[in-house]
C-alpha atoms as a PDB file:
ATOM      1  CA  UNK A   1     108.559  87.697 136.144  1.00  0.00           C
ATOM      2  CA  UNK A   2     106.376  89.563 138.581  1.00  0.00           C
ATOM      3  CA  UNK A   3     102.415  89.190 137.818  1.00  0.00           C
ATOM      4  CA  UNK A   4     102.603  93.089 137.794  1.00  0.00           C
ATOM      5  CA  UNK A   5     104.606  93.536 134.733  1.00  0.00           C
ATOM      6  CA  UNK A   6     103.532  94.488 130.947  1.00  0.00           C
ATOM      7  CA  UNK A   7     104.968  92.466 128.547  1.00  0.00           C
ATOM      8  CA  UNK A   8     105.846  93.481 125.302  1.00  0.00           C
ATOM      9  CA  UNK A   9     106.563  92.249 122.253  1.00  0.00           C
ATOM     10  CA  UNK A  10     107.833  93.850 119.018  1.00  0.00           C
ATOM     11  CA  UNK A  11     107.799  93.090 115.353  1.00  0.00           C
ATOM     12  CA  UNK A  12     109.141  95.195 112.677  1.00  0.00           C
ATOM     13  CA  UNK A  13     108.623  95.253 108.948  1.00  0.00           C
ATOM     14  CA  UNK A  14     111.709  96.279 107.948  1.00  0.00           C
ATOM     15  CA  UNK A  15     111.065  97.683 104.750  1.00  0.00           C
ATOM     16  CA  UNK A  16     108.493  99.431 106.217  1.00  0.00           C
ATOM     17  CA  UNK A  17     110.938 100.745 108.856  1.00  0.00           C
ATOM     18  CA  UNK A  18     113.353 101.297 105.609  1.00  0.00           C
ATOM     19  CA  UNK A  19     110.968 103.645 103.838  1.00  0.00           C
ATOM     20  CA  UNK A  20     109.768 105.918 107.068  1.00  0.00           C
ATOM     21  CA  UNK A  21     113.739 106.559 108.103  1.00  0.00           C
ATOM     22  CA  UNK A  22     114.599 107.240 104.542  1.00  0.00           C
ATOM     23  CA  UNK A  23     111.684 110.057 105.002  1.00  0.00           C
ATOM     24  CA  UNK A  24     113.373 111.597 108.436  1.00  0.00           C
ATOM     25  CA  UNK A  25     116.796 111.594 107.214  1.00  0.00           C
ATOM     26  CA  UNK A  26     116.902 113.187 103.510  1.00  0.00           C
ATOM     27  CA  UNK A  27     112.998 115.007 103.225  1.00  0.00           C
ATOM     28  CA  UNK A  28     112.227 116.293 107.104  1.00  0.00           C
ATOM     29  CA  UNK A  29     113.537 119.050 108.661  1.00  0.00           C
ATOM     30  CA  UNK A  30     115.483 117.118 111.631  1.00  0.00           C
ATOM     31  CA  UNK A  31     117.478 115.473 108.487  1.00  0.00           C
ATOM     32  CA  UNK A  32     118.113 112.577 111.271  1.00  0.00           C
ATOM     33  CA  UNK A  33     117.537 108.865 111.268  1.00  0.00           C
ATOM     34  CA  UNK A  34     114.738 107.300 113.436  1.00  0.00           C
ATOM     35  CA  UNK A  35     116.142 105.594 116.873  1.00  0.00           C
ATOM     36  CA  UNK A  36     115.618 102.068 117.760  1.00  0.00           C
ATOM     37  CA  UNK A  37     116.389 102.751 121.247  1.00  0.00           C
ATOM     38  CA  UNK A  38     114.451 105.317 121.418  1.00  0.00           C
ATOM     39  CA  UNK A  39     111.528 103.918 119.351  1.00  0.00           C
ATOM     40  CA  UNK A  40     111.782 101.070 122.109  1.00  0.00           C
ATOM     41  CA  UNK A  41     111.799 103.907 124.973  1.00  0.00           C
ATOM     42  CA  UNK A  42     108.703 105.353 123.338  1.00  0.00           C
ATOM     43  CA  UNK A  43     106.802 102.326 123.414  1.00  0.00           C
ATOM     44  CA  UNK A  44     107.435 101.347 126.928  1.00  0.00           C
ATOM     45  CA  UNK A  45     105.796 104.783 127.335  1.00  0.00           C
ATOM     46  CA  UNK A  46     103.257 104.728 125.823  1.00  0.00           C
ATOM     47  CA  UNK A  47     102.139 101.133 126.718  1.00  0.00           C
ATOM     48  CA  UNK A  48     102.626 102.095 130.515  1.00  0.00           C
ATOM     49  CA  UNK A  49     100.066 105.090 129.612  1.00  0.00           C
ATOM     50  CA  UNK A  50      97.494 102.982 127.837  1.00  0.00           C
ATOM     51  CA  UNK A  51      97.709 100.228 130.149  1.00  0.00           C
ATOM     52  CA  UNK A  52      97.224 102.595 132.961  1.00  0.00           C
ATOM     53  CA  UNK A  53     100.490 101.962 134.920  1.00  0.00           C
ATOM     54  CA  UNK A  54     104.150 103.548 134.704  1.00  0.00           C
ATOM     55  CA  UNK A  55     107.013 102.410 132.759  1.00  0.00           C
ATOM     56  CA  UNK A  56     109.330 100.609 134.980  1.00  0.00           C
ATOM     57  CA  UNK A  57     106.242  97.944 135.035  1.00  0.00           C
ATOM     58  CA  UNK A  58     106.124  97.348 131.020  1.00  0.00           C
ATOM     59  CA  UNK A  59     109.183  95.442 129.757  1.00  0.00           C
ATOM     60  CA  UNK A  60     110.149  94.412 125.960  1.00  0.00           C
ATOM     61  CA  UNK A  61     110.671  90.564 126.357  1.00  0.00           C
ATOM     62  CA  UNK A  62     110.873  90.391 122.390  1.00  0.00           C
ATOM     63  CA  UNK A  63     111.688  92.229 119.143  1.00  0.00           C
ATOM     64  CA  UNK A  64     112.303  90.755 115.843  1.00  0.00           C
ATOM     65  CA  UNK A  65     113.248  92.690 112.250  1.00  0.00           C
ATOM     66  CA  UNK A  66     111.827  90.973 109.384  1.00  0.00           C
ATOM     67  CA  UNK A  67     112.950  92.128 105.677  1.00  0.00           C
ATOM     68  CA  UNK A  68     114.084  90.747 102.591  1.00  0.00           C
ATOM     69  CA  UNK A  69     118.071  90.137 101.499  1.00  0.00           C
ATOM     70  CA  UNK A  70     119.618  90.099  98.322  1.00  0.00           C
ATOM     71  CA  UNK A  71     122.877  88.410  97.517  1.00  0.00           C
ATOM     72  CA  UNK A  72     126.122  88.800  98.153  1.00  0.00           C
ATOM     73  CA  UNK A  73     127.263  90.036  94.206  1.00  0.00           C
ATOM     74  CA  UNK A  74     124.126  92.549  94.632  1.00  0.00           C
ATOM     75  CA  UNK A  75     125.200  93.475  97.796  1.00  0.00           C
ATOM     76  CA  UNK A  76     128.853  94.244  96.578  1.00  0.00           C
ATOM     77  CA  UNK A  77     128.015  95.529  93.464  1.00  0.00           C
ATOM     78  CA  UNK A  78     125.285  98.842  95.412  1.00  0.00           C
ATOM     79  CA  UNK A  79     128.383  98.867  97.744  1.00  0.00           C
ATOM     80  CA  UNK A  80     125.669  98.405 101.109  1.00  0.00           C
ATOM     81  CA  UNK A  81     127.871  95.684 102.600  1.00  0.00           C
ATOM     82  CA  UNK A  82     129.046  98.047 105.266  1.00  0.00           C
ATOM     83  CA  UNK A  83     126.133  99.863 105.721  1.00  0.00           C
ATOM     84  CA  UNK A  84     123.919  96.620 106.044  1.00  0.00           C
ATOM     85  CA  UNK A  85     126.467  95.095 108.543  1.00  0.00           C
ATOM     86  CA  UNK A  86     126.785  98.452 111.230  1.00  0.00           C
ATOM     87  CA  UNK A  87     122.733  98.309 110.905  1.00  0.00           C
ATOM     88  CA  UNK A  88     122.518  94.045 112.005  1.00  0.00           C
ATOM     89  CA  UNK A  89     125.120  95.657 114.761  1.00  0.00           C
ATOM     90  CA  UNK A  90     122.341  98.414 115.651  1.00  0.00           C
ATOM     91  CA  UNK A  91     119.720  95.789 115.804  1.00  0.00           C
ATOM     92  CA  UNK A  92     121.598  93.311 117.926  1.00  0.00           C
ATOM     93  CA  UNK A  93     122.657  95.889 120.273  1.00  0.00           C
ATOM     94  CA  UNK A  94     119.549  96.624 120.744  1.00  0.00           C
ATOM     95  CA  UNK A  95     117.968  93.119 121.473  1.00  0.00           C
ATOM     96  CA  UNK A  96     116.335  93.086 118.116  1.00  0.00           C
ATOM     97  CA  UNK A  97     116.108  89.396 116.377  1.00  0.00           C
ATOM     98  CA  UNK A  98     116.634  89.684 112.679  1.00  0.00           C
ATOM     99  CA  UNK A  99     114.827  87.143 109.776  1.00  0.00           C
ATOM    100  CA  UNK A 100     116.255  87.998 106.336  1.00  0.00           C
ATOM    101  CA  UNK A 101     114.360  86.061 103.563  1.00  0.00           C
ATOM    102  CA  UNK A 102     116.063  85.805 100.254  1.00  0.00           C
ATOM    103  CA  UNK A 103     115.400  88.281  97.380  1.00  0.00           C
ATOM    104  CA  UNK A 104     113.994  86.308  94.165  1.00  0.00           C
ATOM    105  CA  UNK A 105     113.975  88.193  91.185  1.00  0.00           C
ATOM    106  CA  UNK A 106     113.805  91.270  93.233  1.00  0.00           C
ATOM    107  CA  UNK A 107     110.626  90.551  94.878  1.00  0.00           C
ATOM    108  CA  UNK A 108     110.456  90.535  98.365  1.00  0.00           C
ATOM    109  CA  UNK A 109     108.491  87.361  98.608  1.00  0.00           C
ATOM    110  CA  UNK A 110     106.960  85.492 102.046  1.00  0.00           C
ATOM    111  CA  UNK A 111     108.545  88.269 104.407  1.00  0.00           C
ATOM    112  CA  UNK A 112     104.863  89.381 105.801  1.00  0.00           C
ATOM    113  CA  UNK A 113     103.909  85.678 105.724  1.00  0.00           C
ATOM    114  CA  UNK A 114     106.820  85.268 107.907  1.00  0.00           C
ATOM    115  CA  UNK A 115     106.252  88.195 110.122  1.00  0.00           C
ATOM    116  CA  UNK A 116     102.659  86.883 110.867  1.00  0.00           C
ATOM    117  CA  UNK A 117     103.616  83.293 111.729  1.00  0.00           C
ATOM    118  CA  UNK A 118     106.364  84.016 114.443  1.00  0.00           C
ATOM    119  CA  UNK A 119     104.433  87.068 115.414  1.00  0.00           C
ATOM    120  CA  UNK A 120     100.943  84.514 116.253  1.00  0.00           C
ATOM    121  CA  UNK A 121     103.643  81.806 117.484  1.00  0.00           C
ATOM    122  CA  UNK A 122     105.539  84.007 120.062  1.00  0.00           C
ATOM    123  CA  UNK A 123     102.393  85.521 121.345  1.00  0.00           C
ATOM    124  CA  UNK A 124     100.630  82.182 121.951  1.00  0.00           C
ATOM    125  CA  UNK A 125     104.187  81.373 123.433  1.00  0.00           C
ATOM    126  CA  UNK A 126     105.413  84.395 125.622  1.00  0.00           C
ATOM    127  CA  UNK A 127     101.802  85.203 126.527  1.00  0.00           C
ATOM    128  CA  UNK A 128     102.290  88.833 125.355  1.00  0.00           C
ATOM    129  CA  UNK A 129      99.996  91.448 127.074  1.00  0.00           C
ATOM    130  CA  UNK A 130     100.969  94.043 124.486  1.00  0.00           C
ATOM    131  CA  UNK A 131     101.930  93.399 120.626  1.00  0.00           C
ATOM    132  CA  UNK A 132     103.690  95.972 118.573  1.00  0.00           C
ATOM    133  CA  UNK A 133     103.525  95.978 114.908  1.00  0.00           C
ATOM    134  CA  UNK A 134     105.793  98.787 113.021  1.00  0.00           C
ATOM    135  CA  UNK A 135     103.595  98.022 109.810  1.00  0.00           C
ATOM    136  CA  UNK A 136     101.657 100.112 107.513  1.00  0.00           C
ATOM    137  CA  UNK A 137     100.089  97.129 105.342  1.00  0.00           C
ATOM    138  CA  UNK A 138      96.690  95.980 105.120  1.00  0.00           C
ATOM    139  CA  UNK A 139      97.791  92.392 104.712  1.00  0.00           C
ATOM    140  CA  UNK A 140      98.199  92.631 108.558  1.00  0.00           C
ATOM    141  CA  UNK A 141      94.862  93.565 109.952  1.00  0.00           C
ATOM    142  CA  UNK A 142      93.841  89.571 109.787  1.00  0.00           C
ATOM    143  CA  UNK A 143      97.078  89.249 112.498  1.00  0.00           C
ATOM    144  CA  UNK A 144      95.974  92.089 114.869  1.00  0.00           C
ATOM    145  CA  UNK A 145      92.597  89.983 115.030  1.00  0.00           C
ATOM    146  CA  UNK A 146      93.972  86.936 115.634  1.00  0.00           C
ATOM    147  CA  UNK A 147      96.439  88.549 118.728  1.00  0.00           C
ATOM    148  CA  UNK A 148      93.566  89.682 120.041  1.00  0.00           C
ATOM    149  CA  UNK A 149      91.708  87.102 120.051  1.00  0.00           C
ATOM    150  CA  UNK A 150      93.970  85.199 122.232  1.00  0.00           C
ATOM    151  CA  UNK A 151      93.960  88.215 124.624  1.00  0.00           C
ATOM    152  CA  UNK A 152      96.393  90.298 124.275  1.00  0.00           C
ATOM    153  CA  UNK A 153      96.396  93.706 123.134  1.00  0.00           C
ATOM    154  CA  UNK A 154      97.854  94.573 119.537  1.00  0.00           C
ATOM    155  CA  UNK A 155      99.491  98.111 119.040  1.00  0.00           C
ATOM    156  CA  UNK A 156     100.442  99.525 115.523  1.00  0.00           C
ATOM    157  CA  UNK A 157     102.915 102.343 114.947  1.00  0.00           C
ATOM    158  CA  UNK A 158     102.051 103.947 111.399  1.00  0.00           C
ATOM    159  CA  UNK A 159     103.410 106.779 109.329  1.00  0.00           C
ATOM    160  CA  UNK A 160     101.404 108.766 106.761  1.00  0.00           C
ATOM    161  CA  UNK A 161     103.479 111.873 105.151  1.00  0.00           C
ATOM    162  CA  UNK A 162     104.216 113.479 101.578  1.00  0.00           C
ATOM    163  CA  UNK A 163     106.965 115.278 100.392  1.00  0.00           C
ATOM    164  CA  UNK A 164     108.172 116.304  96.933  1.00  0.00           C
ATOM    165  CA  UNK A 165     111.618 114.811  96.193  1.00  0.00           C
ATOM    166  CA  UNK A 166     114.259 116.986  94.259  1.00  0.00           C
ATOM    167  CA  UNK A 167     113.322 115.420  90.908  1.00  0.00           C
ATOM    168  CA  UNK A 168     110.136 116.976  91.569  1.00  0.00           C
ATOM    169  CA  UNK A 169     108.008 113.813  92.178  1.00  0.00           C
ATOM    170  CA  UNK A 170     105.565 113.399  95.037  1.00  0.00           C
ATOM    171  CA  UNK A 171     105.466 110.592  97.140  1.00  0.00           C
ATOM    172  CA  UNK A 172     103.073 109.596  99.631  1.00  0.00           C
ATOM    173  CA  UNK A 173     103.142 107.166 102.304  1.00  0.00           C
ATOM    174  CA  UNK A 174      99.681 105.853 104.463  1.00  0.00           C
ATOM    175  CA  UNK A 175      99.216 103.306 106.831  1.00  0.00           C
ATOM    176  CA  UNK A 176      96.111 101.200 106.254  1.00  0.00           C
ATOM    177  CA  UNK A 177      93.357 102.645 107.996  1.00  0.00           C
ATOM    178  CA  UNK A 178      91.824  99.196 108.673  1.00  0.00           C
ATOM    179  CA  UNK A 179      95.012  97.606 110.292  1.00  0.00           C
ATOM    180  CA  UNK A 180      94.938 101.139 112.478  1.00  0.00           C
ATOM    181  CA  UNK A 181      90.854 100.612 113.125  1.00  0.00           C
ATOM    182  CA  UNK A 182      91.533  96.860 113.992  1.00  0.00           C
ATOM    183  CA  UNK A 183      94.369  97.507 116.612  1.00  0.00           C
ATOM    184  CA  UNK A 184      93.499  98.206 120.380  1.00  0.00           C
ATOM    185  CA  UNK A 185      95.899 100.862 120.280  1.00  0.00           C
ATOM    186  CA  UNK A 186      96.437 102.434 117.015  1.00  0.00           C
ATOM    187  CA  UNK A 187      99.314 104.920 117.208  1.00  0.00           C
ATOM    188  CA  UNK A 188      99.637 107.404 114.307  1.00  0.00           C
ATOM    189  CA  UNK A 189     103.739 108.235 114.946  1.00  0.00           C
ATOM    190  CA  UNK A 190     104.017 110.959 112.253  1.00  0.00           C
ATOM    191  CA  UNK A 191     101.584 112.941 114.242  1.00  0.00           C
ATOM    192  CA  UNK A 192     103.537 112.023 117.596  1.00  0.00           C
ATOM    193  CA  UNK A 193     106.927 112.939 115.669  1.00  0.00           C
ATOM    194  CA  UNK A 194     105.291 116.241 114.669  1.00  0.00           C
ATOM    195  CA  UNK A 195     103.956 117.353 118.359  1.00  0.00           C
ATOM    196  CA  UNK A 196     107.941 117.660 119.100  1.00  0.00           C
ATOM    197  CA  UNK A 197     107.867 115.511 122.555  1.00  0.00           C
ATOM    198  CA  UNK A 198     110.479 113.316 121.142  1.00  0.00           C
ATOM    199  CA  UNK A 199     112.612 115.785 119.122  1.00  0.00           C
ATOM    200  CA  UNK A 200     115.851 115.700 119.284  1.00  0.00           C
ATOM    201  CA  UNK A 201     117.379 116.577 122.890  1.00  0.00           C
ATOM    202  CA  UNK A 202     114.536 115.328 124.906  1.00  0.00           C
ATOM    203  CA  UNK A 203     114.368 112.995 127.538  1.00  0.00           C
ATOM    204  CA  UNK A 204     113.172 109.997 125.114  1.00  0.00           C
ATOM    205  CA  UNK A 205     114.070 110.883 121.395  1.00  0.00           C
ATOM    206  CA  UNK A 206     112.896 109.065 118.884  1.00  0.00           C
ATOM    207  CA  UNK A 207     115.694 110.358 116.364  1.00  0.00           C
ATOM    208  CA  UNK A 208     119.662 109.542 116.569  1.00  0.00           C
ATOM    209  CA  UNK A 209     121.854 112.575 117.961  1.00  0.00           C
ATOM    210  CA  UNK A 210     124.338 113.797 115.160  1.00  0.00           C
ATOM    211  CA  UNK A 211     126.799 113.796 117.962  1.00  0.00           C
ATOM    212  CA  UNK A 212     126.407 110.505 119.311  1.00  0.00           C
ATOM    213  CA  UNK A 213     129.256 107.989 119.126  1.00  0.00           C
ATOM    214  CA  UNK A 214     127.295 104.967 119.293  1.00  0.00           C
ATOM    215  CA  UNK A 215     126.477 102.368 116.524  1.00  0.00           C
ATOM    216  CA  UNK A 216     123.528 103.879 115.525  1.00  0.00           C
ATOM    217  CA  UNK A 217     125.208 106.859 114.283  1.00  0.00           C
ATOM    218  CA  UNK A 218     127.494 104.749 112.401  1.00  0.00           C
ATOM    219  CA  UNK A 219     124.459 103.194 110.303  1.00  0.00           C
ATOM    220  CA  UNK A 220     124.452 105.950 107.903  1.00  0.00           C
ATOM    221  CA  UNK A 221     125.290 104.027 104.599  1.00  0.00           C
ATOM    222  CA  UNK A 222     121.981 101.856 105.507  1.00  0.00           C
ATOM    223  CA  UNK A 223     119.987 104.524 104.586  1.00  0.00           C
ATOM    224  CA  UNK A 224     119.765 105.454 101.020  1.00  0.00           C
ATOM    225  CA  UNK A 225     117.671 108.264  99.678  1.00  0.00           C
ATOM    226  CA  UNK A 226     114.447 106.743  98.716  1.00  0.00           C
ATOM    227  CA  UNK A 227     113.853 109.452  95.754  1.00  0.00           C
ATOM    228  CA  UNK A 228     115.311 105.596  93.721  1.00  0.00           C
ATOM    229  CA  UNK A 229     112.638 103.586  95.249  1.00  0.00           C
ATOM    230  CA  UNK A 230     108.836 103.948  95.316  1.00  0.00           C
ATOM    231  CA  UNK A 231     106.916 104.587  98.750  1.00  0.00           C
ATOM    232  CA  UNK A 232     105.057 101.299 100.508  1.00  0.00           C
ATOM    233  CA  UNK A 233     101.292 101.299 101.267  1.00  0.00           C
ATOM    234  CA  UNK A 234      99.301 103.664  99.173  1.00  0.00           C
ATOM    235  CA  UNK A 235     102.863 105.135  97.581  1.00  0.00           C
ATOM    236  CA  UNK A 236     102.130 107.432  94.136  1.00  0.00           C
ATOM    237  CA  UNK A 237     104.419 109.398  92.005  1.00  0.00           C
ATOM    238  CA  UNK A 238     104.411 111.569  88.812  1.00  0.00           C
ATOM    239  CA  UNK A 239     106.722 110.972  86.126  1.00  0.00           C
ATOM    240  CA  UNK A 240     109.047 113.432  84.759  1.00  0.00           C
ATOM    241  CA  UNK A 241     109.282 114.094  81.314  1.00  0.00           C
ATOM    242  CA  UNK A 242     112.513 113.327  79.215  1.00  0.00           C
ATOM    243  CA  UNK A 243     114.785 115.314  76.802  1.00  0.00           C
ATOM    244  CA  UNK A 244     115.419 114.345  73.814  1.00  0.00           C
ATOM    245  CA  UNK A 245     118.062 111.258  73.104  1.00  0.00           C
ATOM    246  CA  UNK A 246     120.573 111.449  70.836  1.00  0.00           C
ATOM    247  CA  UNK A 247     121.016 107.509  68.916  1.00  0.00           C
ATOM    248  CA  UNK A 248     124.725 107.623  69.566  1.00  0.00           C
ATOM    249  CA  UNK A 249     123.808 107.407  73.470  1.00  0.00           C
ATOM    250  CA  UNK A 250     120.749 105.530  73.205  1.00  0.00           C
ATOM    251  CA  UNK A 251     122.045 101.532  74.681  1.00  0.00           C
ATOM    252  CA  UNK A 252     119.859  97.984  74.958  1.00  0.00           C
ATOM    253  CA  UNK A 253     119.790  95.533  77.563  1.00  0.00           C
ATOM    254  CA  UNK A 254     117.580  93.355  79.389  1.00  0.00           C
ATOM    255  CA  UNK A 255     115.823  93.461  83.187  1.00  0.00           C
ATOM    256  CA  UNK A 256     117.645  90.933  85.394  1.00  0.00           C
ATOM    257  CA  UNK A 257     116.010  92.220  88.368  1.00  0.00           C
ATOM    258  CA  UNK A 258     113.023  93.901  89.465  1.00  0.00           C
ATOM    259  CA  UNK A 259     112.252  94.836  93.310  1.00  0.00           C
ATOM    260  CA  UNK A 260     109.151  95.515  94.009  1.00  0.00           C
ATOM    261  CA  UNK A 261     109.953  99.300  95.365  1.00  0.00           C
ATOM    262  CA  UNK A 262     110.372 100.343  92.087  1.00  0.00           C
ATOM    263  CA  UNK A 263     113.647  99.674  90.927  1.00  0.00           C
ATOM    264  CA  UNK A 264     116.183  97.351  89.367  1.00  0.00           C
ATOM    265  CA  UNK A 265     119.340  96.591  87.316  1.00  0.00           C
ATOM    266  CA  UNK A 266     119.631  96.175  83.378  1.00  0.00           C
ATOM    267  CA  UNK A 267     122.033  93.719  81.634  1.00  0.00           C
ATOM    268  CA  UNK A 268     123.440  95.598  79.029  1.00  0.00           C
ATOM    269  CA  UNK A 269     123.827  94.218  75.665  1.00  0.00           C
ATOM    270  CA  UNK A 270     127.619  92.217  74.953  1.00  0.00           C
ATOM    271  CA  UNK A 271     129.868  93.192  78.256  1.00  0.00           C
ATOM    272  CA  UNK A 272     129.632  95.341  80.957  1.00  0.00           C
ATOM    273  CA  UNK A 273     128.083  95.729  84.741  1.00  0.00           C
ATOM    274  CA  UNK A 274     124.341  95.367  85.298  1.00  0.00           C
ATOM    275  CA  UNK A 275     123.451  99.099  85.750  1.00  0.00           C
ATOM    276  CA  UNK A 276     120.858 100.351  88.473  1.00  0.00           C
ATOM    277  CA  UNK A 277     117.187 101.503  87.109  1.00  0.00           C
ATOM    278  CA  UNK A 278     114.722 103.479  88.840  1.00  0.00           C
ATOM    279  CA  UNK A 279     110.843 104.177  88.144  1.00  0.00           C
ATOM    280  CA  UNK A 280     110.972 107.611  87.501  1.00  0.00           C
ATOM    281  CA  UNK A 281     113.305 107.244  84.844  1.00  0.00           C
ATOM    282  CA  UNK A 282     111.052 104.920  82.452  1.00  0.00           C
ATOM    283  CA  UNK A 283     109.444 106.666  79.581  1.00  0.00           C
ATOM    284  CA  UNK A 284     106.315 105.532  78.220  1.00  0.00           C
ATOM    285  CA  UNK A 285     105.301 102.421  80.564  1.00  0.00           C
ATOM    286  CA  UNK A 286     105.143 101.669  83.819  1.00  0.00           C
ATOM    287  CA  UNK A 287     106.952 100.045  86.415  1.00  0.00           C
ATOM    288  CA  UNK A 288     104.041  97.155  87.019  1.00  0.00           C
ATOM    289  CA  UNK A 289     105.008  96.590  82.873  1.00  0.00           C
ATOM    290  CA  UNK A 290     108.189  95.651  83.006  1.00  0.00           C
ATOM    291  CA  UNK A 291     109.305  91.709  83.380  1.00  0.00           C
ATOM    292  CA  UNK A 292     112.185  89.842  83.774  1.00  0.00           C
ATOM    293  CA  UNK A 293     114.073  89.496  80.320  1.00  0.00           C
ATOM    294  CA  UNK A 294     112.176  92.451  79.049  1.00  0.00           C
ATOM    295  CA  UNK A 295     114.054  94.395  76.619  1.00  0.00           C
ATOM    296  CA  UNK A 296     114.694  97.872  77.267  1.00  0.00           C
ATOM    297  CA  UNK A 297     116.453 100.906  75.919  1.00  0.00           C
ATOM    298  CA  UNK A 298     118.300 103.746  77.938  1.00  0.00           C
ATOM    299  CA  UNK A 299     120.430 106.319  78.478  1.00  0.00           C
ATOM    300  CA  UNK A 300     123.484 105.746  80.831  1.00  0.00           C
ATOM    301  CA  UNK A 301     123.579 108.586  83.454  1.00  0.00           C
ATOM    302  CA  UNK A 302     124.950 108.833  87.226  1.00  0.00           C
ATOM    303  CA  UNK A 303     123.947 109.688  90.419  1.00  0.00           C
ATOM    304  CA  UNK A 304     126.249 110.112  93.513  1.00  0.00           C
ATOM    305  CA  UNK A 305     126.729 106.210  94.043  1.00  0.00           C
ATOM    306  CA  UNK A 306     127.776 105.238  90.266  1.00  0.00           C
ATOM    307  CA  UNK A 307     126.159 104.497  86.667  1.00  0.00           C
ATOM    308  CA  UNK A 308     122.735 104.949  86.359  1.00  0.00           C
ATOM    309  CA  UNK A 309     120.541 103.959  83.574  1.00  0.00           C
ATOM    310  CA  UNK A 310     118.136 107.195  82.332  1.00  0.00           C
ATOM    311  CA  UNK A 311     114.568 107.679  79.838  1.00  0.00           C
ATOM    312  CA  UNK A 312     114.068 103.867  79.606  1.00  0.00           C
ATOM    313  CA  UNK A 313     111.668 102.763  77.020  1.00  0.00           C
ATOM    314  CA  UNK A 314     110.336  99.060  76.939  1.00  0.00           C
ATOM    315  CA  UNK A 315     111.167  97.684  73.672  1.00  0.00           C
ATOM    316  CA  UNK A 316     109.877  93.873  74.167  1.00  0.00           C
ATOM    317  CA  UNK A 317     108.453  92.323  76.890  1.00  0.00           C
ATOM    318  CA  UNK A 318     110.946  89.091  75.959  1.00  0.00           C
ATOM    319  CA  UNK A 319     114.865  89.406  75.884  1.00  0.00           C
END
């Protein structure tokens, strides 16, 4: 490789990545999913404009994915097989190396760890002049120090927004404002998105065409709406209240998974399919409460992708 050429390497925290595209498709005004092609396009930009040279010179030798994966039956049973599948095609196509850890007890458990390691490792390897992190946690800033110590310069892409979802709960998303201190180039992309240089149409866009015919377009049942799962990094909400229950609907089971966005399924009591739980539905407690085996009452409701359980109260913290 000539001595002239930027070389890049980028590593994504997928549920990170998850959380922001959620936010572009079903609560900003484009309504469109974020781009990894054109999320790569961007950074060659703006690497080639930090780094004082022009684009042709800065090349993306790496890119990995890093997120959590939950089994097959769970898979199935949410009915994301597809959608997860056309997004793995999205990532390959695009030269992006995916690391799925798996889900225990819904927790998400060693991906940063993970993400860390092979990010140090391939820097020290590839001799990186430029590291990308698509990241919003804290838990990173000790990695942007170490990539820098070795030399090369660390670059984080962060989103901070708010929006009010149609239950009427705020959310709020931040990056860490150490990690974003730490890096040599910090890169706040919500304020980028919002300057309209990448909308739709433009020469680089960092948002998938409606009209395109290409994989990415296909990846729509990836994204859920995220009003179901709680916001990463400095994330709040407000509870709703609840209407009154009537006992002939009120039902029992137990938590048999809890995920760490704020949601889960419930084992109801004798037969039947572990139903789907969400934050804002619990009455009374909170989701940092809850355990696995806890007992719970709800409400069986549904949203647009089946059975959901509704005003859940914990009954006992043991099944």
């Amino acid at each position: 490789m000539p001595e002239n050429v930027i070389k890049i390497g980028i590593f994504y925290d997928g549920n990170y990545l998850y959380h922001v595209s959620n936010y572009y498709v079903f609560h900003h005004h484009h309504h469109m999913r974020l781009s990894i092609s054109g999320l790569h396009e961007f950074v060659r930009e703006e690497v080639a404009r930090r780094e004082h040279t022009t684009a042709e010179f800065c090349r993306i030798v790496d890119a990995h994915y890093f997120r959590g994966r939950y089994t097959t039956q769970i898979v199935e049973q949410k009915g994301w097989i597809r959608g997860e599948r056309i997004f793995e095609d999205v990532l390959m196509y695009n030269g992006v190396t995916t690391h799925f850890w798996p889900m225990t007890e819904g927790n998400e458990k060693s991906v940063d760890v993970a993400l860390a390691l092979e990010a140090y490792e391939m820097t020290h390897l590839r001799h990186y002049d430029v590291c990308v992190l698509v990241a919003g946690d804290s838990d990173y800033a000790p990695l942007v120090q170490k990539i820098q110590a070795t030399g090369t310069r660390a670059m984080v892409l962060g989103w901070e927004f708010d929006f009010i979802n149609d239950r009427g709960l705020r959310h709020e998303t931040h990056v860490s404002k150490r990690l974003m201190s730490d890096a040599t180039y910090p890169v706040m992309m919500s304020d980028v998105i919002e300057s309209g240089k990448y909308d739709p149409g433009s020469a680089i866009s960092l948002f998938v065409a409606r009209t395109s015919d290409t994989e990415e377009e296909d990846a729509s049942d990836y994204w859920d709406d995220d009003e179901d799962e709680s916001e990463v990094e400095g994330g709040e909400e407000k509870k709703a209240s609840s209407d009154a229950v009537s006992p002939e609907d009120l039902r029992y089971g137990h938590i048999v998974l809890l995920n760490p966005s704020g949601w889960g399924f419930i084992a109801p009591e004798g037969d039947g399919v572990d139903i789907f739980f969400c934050y804002a539905d619990l009455i009374d407690t909170t989701f940092d409460r809850l355990r696995h085996n806890a007992t719970v009452s709800y409400t069986e409701g549904r949203n647009e992708k089946g059975p959901i359980a509704r005003t859940i109260h914990l009954v006992s913290l043991e099944s």
